[in-house]
Protein backbone atom coordinates (compact mmCIF):
# COMPACT_ATOMS: atom_id res chain seq x y z
CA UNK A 1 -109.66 -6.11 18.09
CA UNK A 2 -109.12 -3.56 15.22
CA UNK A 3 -110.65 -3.83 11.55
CA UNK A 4 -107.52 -4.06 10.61
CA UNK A 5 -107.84 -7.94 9.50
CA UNK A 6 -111.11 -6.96 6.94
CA UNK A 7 -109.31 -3.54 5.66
CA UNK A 8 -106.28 -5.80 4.54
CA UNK A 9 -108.49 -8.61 3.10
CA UNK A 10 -110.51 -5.93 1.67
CA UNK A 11 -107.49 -4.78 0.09
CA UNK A 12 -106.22 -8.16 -1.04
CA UNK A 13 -109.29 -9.10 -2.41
CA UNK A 14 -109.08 -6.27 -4.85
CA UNK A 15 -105.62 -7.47 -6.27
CA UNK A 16 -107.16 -10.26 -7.55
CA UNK A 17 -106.65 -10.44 -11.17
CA UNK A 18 -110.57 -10.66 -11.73
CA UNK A 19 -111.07 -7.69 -9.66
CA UNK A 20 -108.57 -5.46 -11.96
CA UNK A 21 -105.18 -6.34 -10.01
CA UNK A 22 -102.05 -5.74 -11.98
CA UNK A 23 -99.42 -8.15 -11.68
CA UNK A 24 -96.97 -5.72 -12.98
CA UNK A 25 -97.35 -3.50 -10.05
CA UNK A 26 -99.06 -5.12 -7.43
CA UNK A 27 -96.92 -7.60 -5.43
CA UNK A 28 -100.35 -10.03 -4.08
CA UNK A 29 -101.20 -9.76 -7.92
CA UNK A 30 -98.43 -11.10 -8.91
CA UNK A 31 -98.70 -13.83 -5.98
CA UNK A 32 -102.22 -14.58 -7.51
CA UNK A 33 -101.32 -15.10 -10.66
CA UNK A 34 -98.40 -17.50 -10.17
CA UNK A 35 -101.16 -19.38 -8.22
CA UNK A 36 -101.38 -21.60 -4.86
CA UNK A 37 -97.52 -22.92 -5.32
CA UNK A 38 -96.44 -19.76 -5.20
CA UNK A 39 -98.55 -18.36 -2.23
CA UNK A 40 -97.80 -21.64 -0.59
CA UNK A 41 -94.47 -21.40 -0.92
CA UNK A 42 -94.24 -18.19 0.52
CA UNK A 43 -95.58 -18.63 4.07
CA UNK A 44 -93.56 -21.75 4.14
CA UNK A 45 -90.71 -19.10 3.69
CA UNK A 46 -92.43 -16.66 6.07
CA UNK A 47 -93.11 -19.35 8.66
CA UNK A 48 -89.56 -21.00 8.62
CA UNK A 49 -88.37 -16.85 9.23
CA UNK A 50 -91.02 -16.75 12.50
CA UNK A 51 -89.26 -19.94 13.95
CA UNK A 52 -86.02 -18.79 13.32
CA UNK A 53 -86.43 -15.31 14.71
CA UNK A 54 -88.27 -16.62 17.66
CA UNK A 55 -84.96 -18.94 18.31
CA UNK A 56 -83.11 -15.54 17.83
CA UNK A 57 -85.16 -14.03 20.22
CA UNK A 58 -84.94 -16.96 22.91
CA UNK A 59 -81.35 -15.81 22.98
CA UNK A 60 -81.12 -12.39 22.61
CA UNK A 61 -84.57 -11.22 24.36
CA UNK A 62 -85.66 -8.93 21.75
CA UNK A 63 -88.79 -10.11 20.12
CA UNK A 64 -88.86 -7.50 17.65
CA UNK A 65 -88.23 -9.71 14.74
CA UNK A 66 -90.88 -12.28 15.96
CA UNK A 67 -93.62 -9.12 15.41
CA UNK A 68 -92.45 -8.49 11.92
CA UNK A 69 -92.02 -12.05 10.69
CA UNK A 70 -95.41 -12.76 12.16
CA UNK A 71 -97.31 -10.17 10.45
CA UNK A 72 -95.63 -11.43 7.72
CA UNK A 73 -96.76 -15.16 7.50
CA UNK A 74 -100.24 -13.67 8.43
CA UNK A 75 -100.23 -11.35 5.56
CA UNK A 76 -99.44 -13.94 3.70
CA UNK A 77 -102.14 -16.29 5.09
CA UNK A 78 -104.55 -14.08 4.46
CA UNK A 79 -103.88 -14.27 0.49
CA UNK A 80 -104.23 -17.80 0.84
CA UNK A 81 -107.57 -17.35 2.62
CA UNK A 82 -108.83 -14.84 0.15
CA UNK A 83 -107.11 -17.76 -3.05
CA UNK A 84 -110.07 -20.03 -1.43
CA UNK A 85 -112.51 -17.77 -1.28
CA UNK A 86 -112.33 -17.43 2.55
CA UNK A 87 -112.05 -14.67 5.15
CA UNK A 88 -110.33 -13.67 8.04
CA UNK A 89 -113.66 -13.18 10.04
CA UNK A 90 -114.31 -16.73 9.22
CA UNK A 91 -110.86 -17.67 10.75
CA UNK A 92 -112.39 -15.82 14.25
CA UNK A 93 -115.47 -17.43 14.34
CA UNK A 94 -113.62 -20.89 13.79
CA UNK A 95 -111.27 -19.42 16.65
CA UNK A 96 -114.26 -18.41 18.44
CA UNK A 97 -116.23 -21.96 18.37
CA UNK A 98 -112.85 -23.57 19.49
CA UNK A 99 -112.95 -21.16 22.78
CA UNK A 100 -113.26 -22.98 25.39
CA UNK A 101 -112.93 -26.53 23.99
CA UNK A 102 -109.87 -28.38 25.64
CA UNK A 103 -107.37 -29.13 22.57
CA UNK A 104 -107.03 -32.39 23.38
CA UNK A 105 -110.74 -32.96 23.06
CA UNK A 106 -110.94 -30.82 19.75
CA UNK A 107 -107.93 -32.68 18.21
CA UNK A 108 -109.33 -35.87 18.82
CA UNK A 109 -112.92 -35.28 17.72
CA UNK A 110 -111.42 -34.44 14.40
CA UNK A 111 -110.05 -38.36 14.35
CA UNK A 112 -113.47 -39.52 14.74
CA UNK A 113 -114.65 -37.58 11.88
C-alpha cells in the first residue's frame, strides 16, 4: 500500500479549525465546523451512493462508479476518524489484528465483552 491514506489525513488534519482551517474555503473545514451531524450525515449520503452504484454496476458491468463513490465514503470516513482524534493507520492495525481471525469468532467475542 501507498501513503496515500496518511498524506490525506495529514491533509485533513490541517483543516481543522484549531489548526488554521477556513471554513469559508475549505470544504472538510466547513464539515468540521458544522460538527459530527454533519460529517455523519455525509457518509450516510456517500454510503447509500456506494450501494446504489454497486446495484448499477450488478447490471450494467461497469464498476466505475463503485471506485468513485468508494473513495468517497472513505474520504469521508477519514474526517470522521480525524473528528475523534483517530487515524487511518490505526484503522490497519485494527484490520491487521483481525487477519486471520474467522468473523464469526471475532463477531461473537465482541458479545461476550
Amino acid at each position: 500500500m501507498s501513503d496515500i491514506l496518511a498524506r490525506v489525513a495529514a491533509v485533513i488534519e490541517s483543516r481543522k479549525p484549531e489548526h488554521g482551517g477556513d471554513p469559508a474555503t475549505s470544504y472538510v473545514a466547513k464539515l468540521f465546523s458544522k460538527g459530527d451531524d454533519a460529517i455523519l450525515k455525509k457518509i450516510g449520503e456517500e454510503a447509500t451512493e456506494t450501494v446504489m452504484a454497486a446495484k448499477d454496476a450488478r447490471v450494467s458491468g461497469d464498476a466505475s462508479k463503485v471506485l468513485y463513490e468508494t473513495a468517497d465514503l472513505w474520504f469521508h470516513t477519514m474526517v470522521l476518524l480525524s473528528q475523534f482524534g483517530l487515524t487511518p493507520q490505526q484503522v490497519i492495525d485494527e484490520l491487521g489484528r483481525r487477519e486471520g481471525v474467522s468473523g464469526i469468532d471475532e463477531k461473537a467475542s465482541r458479545k461476550e465483552q
